[in-house]
Structures are given as C-alpha cells and as structure tokens.
C-alpha atoms as a PDB file:
ATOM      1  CA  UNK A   1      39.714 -33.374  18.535  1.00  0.00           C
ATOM      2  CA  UNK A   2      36.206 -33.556  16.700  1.00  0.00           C
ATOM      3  CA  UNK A   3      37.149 -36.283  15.074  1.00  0.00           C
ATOM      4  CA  UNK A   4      38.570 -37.912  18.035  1.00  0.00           C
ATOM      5  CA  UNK A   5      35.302 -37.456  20.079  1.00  0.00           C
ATOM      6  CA  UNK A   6      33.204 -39.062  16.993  1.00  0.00           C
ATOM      7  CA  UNK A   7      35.161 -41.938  16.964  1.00  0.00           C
ATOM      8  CA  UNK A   8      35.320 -42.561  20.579  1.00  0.00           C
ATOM      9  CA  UNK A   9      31.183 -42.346  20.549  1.00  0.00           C
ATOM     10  CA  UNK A  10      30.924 -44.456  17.707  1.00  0.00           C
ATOM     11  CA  UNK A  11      33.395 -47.409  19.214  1.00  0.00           C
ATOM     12  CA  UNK A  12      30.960 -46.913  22.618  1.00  0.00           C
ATOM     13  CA  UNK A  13      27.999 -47.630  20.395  1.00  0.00           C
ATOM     14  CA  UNK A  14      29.608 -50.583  18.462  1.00  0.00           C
ATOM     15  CA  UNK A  15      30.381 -52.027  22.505  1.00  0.00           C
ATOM     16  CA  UNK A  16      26.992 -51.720  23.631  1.00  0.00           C
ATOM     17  CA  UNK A  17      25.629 -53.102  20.357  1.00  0.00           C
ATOM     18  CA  UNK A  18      28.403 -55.952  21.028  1.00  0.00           C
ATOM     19  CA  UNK A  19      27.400 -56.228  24.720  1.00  0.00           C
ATOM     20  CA  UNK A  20      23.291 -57.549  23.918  1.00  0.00           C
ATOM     21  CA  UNK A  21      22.426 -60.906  23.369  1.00  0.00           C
ATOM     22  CA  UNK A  22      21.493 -61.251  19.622  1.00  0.00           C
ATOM     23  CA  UNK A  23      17.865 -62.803  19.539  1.00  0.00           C
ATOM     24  CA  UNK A  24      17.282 -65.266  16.443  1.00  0.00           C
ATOM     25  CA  UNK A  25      15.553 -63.112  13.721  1.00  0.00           C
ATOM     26  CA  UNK A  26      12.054 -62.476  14.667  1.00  0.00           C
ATOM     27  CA  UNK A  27      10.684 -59.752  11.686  1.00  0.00           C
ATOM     28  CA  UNK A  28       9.579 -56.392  13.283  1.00  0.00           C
ATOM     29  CA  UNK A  29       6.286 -54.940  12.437  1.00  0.00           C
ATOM     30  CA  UNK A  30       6.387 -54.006   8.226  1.00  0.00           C
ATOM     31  CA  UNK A  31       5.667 -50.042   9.282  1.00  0.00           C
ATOM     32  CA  UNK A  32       8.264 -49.513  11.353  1.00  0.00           C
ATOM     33  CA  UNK A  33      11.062 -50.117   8.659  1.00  0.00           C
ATOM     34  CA  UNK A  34       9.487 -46.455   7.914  1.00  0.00           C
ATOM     35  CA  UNK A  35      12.277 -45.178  10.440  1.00  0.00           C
ATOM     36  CA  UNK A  36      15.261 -46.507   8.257  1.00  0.00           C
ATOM     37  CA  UNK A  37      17.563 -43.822   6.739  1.00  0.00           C
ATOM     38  CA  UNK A  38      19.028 -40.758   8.037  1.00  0.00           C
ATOM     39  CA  UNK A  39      16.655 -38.173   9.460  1.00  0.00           C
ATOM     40  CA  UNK A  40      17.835 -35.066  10.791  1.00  0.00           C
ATOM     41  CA  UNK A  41      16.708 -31.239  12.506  1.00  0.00           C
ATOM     42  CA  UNK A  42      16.426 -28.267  10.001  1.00  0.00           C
ATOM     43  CA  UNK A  43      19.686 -26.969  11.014  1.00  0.00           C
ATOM     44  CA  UNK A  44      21.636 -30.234  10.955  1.00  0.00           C
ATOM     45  CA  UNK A  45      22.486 -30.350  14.358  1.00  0.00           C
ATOM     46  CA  UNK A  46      20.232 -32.648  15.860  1.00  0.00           C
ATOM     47  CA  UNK A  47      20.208 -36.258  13.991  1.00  0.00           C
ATOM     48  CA  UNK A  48      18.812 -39.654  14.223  1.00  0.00           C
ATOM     49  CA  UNK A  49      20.073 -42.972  12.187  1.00  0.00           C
ATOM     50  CA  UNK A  50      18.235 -46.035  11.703  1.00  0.00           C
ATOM     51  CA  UNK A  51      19.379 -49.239   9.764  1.00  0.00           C
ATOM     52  CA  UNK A  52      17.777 -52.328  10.122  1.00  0.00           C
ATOM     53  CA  UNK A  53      20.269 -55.452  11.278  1.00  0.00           C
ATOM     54  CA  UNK A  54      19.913 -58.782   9.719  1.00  0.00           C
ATOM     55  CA  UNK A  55      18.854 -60.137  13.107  1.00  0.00           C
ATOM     56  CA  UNK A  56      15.423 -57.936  12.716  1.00  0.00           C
ATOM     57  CA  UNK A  57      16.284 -55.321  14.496  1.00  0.00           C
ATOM     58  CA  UNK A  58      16.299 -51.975  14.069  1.00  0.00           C
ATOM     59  CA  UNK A  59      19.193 -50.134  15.442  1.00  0.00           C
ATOM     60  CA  UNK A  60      19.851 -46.764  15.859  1.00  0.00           C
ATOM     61  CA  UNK A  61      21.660 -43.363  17.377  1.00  0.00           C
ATOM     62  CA  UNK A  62      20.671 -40.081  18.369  1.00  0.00           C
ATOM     63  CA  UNK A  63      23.202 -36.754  18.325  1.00  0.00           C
ATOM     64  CA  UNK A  64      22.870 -34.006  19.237  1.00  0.00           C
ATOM     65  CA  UNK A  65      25.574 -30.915  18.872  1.00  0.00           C
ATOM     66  CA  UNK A  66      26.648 -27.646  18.790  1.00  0.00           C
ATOM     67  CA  UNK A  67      27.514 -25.420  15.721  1.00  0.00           C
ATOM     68  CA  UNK A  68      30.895 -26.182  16.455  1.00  0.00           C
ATOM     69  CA  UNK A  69      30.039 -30.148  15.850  1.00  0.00           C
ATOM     70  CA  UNK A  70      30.424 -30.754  19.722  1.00  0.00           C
ATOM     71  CA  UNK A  71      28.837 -33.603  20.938  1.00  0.00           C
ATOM     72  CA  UNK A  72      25.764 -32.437  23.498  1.00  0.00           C
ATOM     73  CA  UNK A  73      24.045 -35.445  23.891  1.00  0.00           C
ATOM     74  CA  UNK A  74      24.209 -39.229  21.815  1.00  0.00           C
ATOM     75  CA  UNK A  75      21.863 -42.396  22.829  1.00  0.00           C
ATOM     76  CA  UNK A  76      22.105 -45.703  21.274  1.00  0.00           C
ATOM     77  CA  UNK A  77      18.540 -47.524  20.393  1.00  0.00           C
ATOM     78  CA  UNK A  78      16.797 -50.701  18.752  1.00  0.00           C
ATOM     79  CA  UNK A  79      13.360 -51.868  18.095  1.00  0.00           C
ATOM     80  CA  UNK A  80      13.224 -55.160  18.657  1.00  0.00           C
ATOM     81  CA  UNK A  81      10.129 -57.534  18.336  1.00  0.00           C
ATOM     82  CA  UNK A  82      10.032 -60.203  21.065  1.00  0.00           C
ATOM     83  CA  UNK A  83       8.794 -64.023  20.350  1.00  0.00           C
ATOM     84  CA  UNK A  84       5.241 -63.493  21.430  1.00  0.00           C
ATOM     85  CA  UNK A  85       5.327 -59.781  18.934  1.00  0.00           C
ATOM     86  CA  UNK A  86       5.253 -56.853  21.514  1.00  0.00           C
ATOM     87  CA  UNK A  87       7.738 -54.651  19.965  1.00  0.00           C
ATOM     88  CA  UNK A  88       9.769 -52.785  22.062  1.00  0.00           C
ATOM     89  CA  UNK A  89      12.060 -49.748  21.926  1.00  0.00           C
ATOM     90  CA  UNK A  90      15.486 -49.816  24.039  1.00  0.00           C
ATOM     91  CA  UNK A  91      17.398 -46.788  24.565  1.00  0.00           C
ATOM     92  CA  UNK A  92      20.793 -46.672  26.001  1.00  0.00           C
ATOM     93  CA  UNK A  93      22.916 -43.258  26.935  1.00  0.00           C
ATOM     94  CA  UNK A  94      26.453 -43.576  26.080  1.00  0.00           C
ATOM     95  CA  UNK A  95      27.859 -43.724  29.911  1.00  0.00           C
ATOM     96  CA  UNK A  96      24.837 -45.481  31.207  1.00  0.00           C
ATOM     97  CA  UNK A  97      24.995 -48.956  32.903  1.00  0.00           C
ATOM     98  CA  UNK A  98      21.132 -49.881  32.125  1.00  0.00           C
ATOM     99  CA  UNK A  99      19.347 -49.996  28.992  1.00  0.00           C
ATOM    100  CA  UNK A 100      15.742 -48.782  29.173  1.00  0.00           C
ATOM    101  CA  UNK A 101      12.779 -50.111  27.624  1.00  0.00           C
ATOM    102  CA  UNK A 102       9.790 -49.012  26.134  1.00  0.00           C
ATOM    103  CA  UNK A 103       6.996 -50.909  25.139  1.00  0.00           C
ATOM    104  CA  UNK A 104       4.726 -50.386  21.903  1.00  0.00           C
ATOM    105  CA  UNK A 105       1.293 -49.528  22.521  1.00  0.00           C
ATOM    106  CA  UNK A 106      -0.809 -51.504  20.011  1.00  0.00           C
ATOM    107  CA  UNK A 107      -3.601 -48.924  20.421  1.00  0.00           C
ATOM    108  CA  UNK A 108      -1.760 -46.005  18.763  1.00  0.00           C
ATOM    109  CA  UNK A 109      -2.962 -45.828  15.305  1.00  0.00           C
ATOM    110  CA  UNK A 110      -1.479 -42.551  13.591  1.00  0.00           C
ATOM    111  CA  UNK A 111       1.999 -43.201  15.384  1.00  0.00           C
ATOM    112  CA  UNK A 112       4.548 -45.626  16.975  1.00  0.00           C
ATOM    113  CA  UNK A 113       4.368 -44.632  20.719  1.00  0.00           C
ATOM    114  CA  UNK A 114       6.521 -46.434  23.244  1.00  0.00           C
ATOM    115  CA  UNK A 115       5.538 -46.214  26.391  1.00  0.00           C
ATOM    116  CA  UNK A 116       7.741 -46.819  30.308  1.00  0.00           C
ATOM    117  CA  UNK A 117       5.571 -45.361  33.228  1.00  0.00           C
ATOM    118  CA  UNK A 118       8.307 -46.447  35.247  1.00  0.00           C
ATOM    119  CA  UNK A 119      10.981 -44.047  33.948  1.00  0.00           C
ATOM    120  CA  UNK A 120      11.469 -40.974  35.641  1.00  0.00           C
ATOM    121  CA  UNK A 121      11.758 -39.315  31.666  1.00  0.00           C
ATOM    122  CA  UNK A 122      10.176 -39.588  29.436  1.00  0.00           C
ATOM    123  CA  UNK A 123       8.011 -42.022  29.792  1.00  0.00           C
ATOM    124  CA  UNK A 124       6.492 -41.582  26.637  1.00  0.00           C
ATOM    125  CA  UNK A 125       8.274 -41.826  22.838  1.00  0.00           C
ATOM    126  CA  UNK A 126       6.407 -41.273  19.765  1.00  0.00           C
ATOM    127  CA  UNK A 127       7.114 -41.239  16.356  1.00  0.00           C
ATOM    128  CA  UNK A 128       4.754 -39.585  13.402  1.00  0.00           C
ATOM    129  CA  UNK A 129       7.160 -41.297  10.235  1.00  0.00           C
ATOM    130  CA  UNK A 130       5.701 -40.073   6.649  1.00  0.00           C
ATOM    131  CA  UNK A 131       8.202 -40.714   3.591  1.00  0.00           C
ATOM    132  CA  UNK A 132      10.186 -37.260   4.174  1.00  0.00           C
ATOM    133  CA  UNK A 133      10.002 -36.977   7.653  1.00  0.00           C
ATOM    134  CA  UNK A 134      10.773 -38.893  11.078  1.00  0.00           C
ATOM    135  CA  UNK A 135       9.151 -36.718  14.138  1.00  0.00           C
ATOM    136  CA  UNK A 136       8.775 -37.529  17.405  1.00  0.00           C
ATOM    137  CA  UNK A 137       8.005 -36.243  20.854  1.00  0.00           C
ATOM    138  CA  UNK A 138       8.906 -36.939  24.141  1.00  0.00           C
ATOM    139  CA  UNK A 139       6.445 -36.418  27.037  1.00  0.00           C
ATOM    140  CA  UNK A 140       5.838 -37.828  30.670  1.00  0.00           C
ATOM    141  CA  UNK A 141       3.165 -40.571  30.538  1.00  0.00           C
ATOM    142  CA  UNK A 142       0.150 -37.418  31.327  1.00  0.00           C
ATOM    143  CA  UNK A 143       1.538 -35.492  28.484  1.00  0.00           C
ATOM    144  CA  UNK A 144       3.731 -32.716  30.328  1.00  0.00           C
ATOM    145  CA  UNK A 145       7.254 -31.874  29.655  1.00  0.00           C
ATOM    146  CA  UNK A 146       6.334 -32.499  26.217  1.00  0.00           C
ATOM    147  CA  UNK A 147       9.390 -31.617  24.047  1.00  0.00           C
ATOM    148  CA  UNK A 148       9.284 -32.193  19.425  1.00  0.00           C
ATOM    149  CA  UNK A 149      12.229 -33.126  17.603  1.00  0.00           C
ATOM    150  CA  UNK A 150      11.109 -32.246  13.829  1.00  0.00           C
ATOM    151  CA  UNK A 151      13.521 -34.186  11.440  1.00  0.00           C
ATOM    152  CA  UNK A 152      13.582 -34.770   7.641  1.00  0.00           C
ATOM    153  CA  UNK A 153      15.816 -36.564   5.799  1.00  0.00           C
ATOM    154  CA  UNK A 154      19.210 -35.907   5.486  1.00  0.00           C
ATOM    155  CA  UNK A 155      20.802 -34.398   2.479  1.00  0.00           C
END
C-alpha cells in the first residue's frame, strides 16, 4: 500500500511538472546548483530532492513521513530564472490548484531567501547550502512562526 501511495505521489509530481510551460533555457544563478542531490533530516524521515532539468531549472520535492514510511506531507518545487534574471522559487502541494511563487531577494548574501508577503505561510524560504548540508527555514515575512528543517545528504 506504501508502495502504492509513492507511486501515486510521484505520477502527481510528473503531471504538474507536465502541466508548466517549459521556458527556453535561461541558466540559473551558478550557486544555486549547490541544492542538487539528495538532502535529507537526521532520522530519514523528512527529505528534499533537487536535480537540475536541461531547460535550467531546478526541480524538486519535499516528503515528509512517518516511521512507518507514511506520507505526511509532499510539495513539488523549481527555481527558475526568468528572462530579465530574478530567480524565483515555485512551490506546488500535491492537491493544490495554484502554484506559489517566491521571489529571490538579491540582498541576501549568506543564503538563498525567497520571499511572498502575499502568502498567508510562509512568506519567507531560506536556504543556508554548504557542501554536506541543505538547511532551510521557514518564517512569516517579520520572522515569527519560524520553523528549521536541518538536512544533510543522503546516504
């Protein structure tokens, strides 16, 4: 049943993925290919996947799950770099109709921090990538409701 669930996430992904209009390639910033690989919680349950897709984006999931491998929450993402080069991050819930989007703010130095004040939450996602690691934080746009998601790579 597991295995049933996987699949049934992963063919959701590969529609939504299917769904979005492939820009030509436009090359996304050299630092955030830092994100590609596996990355995933210290006890395996929460993970995050990154490749990078040969139309310059990078594209992504988030899982998390119980001990028992159910599924407790999976979101779809990319980074894509528009024409005039604000990079932006899109995140889309399996079972959501709309896509949301985050835009980079070009004044964050030590991170990659994506910012929607629009969203109700969180209107804030940052990343701190170093070569063994892939953390991030959620937050509302004032800091508050802040929540960490420490990852490493997978083994």
């Amino acid at each position: 049943m597991v295995a049933i669930r996987g699949l049934a996430l992963a063919m959701a992904a590969s529609v939504l993925v299917a769904t979005q209009a492939v820009p030509e390639k436009v090359p996304t910033a050299e630092a955030v290919h830092s994100f590609t690989g596996c990355w995933e919680s210290e006890d395996k349950l929460f993970r995050e996947v990154w490749i990078e897709d040969p139309s310059g984006w990078l594209i992504g999931y988030a899982l998390d799950r119980e001990q028992d491998n159910a599924v407790l929450f999976f979101e779809h993402m990319r980074i894509e770099q528009t024409e005039d080069g604000v990079e932006t991050l899109v995140v889309t819930g399996v079972g959501d109709s709309d896509s949301v989007r985050f835009v980079r703010d070009p004044e964050a130095i030590d991170m990659h921090r994506f910012v929607n004040a629009e969203h109700d939450y969180p209107q804030v996602i940052a990343y701190r990538p170093t070569p063994f690691r892939l953390d991030a934080e959620i937050s509302k746009l004032d800091g508050s409701d802040r929540r960490e998601f420490k990852k490493r790579r997978c083994e």
